[in-house]
N, C-alpha and C. Protein backbone atom coordinates (compact mmCIF):
# COMPACT_ATOMS: atom_id res chain seq x y z
N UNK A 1 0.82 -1.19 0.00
CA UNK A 1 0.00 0.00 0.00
C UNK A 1 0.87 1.27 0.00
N UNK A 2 2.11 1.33 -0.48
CA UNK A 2 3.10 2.44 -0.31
C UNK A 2 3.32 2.79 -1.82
N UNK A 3 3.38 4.28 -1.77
CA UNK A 3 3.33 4.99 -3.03
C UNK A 3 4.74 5.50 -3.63
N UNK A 4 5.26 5.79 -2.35
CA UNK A 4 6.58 6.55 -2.59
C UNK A 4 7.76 6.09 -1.44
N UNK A 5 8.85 5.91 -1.42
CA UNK A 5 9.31 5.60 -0.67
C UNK A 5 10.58 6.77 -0.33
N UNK A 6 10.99 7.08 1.12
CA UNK A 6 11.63 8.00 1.30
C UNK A 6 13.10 7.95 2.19
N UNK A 7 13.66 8.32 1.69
CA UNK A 7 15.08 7.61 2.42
C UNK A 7 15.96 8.66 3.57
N UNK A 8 15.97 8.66 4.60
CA UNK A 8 16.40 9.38 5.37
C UNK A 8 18.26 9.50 4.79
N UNK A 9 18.61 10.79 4.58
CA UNK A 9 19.96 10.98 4.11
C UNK A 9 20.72 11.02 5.58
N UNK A 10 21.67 10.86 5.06
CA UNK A 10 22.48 9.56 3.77
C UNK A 10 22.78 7.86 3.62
N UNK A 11 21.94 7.54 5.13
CA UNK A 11 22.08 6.57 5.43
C UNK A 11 20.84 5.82 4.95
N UNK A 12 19.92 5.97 4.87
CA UNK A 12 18.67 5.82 4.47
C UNK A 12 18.43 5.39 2.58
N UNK A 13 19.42 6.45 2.16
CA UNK A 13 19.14 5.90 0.78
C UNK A 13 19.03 4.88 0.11
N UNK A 14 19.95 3.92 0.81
CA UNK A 14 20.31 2.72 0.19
C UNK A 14 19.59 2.36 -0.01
N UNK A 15 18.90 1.73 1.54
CA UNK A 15 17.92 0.90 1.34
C UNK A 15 17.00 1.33 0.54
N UNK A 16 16.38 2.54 0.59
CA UNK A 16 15.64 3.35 -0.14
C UNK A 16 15.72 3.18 -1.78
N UNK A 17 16.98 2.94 -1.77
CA UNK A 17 16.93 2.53 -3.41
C UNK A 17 16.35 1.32 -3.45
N UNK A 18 17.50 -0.01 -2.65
CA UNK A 18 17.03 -1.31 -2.52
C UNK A 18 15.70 -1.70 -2.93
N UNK A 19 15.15 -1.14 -1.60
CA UNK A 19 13.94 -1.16 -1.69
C UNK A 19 12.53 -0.97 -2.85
N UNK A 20 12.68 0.32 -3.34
CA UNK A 20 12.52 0.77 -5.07
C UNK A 20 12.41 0.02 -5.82
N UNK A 21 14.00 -0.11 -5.95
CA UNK A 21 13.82 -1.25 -7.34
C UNK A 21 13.30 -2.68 -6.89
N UNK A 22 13.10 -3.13 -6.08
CA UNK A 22 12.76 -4.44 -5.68
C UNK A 22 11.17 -4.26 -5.70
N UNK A 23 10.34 -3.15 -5.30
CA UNK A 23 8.82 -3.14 -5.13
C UNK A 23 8.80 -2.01 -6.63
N UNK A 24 9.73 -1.84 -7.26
CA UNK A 24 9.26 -1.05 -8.69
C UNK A 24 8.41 0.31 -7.91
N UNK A 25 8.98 1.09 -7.33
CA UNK A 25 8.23 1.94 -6.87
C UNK A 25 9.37 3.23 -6.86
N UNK A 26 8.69 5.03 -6.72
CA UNK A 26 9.51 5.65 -6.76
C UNK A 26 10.42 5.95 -5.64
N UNK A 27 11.32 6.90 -5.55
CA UNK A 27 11.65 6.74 -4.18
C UNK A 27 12.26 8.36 -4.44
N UNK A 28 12.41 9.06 -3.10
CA UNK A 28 12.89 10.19 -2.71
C UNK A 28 13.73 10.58 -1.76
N UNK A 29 14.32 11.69 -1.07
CA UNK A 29 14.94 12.25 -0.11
C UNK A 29 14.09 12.59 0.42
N UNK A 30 13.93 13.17 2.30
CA UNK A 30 13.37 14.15 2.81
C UNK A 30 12.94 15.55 1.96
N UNK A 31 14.18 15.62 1.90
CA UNK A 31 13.83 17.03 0.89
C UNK A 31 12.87 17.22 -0.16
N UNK A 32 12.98 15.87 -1.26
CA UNK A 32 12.45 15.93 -2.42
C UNK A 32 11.09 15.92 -1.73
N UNK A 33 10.45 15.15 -1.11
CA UNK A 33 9.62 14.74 0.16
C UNK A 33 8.34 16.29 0.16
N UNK A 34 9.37 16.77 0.81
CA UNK A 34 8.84 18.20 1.46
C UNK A 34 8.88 19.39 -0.34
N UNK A 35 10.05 19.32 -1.26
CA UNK A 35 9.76 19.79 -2.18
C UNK A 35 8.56 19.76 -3.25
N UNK A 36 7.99 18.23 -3.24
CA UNK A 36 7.24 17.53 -3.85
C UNK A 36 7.93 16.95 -5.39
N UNK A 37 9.20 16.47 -4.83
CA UNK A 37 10.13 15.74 -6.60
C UNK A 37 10.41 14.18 -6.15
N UNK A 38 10.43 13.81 -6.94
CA UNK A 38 10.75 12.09 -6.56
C UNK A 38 12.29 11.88 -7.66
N UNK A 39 13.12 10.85 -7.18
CA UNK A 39 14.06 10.65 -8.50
C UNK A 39 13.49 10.00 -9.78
N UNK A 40 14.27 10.73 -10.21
CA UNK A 40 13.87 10.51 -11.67
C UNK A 40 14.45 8.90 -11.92
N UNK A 41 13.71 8.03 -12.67
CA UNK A 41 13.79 6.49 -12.93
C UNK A 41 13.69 6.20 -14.03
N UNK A 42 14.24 4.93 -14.56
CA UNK A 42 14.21 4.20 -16.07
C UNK A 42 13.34 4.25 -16.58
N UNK A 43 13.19 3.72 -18.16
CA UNK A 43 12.29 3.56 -18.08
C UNK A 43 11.43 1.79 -18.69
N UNK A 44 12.18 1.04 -17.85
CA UNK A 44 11.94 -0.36 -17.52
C UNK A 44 11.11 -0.59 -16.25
N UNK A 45 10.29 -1.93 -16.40
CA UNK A 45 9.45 -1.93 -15.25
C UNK A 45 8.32 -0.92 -15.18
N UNK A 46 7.78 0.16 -15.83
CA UNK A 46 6.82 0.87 -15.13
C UNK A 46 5.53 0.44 -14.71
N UNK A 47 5.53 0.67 -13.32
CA UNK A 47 4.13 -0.08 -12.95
C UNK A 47 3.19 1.13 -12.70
N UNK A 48 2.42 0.78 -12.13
CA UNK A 48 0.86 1.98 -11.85
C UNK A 48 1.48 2.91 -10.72
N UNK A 49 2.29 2.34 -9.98
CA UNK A 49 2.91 3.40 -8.54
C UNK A 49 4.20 4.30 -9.39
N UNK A 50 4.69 3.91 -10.37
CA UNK A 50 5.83 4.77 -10.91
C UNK A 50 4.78 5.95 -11.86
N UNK A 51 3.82 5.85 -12.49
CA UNK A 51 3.12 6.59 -13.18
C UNK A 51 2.30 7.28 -12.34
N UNK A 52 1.98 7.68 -10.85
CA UNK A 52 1.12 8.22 -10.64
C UNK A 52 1.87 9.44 -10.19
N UNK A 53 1.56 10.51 -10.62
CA UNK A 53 1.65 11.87 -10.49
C UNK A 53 1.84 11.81 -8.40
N UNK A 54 3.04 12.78 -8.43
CA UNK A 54 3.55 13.67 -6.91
C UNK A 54 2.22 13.75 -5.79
N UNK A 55 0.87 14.44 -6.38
CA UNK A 55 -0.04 14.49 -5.52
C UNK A 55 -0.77 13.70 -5.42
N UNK A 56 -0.65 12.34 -5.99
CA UNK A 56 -1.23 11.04 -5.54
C UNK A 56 -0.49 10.02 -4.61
N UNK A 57 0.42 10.56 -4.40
CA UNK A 57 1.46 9.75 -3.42
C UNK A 57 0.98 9.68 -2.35
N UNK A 58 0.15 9.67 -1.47
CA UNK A 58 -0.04 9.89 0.18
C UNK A 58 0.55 8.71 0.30
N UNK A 59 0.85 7.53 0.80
CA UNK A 59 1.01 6.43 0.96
C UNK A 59 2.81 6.57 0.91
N UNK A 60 3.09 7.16 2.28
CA UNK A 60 4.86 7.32 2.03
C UNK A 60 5.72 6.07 3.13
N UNK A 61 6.72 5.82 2.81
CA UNK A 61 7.05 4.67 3.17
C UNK A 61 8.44 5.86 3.99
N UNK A 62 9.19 5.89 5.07
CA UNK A 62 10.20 6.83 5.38
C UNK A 62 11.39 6.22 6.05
N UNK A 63 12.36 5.50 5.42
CA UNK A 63 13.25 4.19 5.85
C UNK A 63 15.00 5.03 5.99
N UNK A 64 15.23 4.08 7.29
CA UNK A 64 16.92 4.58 7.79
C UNK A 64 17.10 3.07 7.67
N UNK A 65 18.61 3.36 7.52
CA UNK A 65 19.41 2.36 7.58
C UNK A 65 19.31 1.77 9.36
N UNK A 66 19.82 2.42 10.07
CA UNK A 66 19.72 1.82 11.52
C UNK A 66 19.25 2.90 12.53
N UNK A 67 18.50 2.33 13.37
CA UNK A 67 18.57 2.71 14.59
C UNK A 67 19.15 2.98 16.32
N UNK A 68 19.58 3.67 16.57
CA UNK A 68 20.35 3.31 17.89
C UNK A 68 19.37 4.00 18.84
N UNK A 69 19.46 4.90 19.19
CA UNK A 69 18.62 5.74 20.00
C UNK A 69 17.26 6.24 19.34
N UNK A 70 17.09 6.49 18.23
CA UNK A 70 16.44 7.21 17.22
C UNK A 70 16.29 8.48 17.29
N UNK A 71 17.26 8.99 17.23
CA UNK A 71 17.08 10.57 17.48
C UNK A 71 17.07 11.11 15.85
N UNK A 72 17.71 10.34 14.85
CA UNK A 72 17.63 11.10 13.55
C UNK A 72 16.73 10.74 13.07
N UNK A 73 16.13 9.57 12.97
CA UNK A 73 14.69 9.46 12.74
C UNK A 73 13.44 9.96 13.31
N UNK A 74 13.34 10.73 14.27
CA UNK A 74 12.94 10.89 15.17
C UNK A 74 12.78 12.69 14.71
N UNK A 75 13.92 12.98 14.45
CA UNK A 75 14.17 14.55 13.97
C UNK A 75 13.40 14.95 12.39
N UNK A 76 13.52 13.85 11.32
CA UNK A 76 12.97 13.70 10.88
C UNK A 76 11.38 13.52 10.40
N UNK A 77 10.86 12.93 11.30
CA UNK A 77 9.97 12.49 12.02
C UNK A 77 8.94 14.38 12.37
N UNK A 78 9.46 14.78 13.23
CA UNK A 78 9.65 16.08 13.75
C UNK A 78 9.25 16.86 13.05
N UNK A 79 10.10 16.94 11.84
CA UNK A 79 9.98 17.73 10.69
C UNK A 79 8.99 18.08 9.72
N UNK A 80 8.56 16.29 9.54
CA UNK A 80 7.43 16.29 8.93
C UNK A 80 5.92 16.75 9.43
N UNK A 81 6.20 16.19 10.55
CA UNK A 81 4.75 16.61 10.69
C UNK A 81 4.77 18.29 10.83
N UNK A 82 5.58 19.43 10.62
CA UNK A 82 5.58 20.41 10.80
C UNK A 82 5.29 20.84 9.62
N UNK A 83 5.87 20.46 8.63
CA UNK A 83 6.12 20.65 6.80
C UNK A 83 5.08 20.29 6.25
N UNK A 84 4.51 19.01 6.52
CA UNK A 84 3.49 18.18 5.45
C UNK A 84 2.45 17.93 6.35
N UNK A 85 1.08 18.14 5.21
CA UNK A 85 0.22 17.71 5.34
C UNK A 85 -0.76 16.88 4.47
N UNK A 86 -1.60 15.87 5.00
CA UNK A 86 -2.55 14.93 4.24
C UNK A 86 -1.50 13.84 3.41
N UNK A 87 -0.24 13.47 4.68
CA UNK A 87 0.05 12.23 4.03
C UNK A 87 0.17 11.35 5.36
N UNK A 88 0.09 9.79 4.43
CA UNK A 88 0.35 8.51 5.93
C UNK A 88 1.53 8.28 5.61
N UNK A 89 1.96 8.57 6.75
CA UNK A 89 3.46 8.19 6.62
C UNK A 89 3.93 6.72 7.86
N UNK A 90 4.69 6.25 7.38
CA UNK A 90 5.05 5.03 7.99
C UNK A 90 6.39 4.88 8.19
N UNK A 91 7.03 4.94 9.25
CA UNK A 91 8.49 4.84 9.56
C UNK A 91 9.29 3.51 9.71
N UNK A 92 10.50 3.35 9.28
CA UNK A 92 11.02 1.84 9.60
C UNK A 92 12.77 1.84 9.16
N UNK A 93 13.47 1.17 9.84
CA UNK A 93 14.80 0.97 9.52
C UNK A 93 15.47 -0.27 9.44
N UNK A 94 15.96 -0.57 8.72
CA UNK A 94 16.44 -2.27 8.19
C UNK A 94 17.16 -2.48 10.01
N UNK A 95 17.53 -1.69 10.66
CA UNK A 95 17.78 -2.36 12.04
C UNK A 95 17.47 -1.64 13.00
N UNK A 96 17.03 -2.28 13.91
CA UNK A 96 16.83 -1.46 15.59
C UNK A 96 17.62 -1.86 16.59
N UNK A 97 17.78 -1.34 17.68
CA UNK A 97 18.42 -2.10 18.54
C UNK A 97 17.34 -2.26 19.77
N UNK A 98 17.43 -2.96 20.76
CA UNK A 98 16.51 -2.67 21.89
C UNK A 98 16.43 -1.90 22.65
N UNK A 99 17.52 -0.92 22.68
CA UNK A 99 17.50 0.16 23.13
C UNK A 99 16.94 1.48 22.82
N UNK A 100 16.31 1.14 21.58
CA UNK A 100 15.70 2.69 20.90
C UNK A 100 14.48 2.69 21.39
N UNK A 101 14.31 4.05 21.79
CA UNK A 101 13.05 4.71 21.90
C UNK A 101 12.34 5.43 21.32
N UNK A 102 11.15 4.50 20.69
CA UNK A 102 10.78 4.67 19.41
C UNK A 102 9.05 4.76 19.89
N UNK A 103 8.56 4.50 21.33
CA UNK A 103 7.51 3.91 22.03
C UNK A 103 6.54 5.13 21.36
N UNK A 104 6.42 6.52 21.23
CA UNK A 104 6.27 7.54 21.20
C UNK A 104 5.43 7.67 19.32
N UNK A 105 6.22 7.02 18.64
CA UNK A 105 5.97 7.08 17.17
C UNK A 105 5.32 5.63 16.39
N UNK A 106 4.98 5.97 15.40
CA UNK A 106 4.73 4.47 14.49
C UNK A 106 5.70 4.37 13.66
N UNK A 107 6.38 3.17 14.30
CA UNK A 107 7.47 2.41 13.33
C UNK A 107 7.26 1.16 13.28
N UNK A 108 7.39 0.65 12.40
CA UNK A 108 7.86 -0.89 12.17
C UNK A 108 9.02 -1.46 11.90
């Protein structure tokens, strides 16, 4: 159910790409995020989520590489809800540790 996927810089991208090309979906920076630009992509694979126009995106996916404390995700996090409005956003990082305090937000 994710439209766009968003990669917390600089650590975040990877997967953010990873991720992309594996679900054929677009993917962005924070920035592009809040600008409203996605990267620009091949043009192999296009599915229905690569063709839908910037303001059909609500459905944002917002991925770090790791977690320790979560304070940059977290800042991030922060940001958005200050910047953007009328999107679901969903947070997650290929690792956590048990120590992050994350109790506060929706992550997976």
């Amino acid at each position: 159910n994710i439209d766009l996927i968003v990669g917390v810089p600089r650590s975040g991208l990877i997967p953010a790409n990873f991720l992309g090309l594996l679900l054929n979906l677009p993917i962005t920076d924070v920035e592009g995020l809040i600008e409203g630009r996605v990267m620009a992509s091949g043009r192999t694979r296009r599915g229905a989520a690569v063709n839908k126009t910037f303001a059909e995106m609500k459905n944002v996916l917002v991925i770090d590489d790791s977690v320790f404390h979560g304070n940059s995700i977290r800042a991030v996090k922060e940001r958005l809800d200050v910047e953007l409005e009328g999107y679901n956003l969903t947070y997650c990082a290929v690792l956590a540790t048990a120590i992050a305090n994350l109790s506060s937000t929706r992550y997976r």
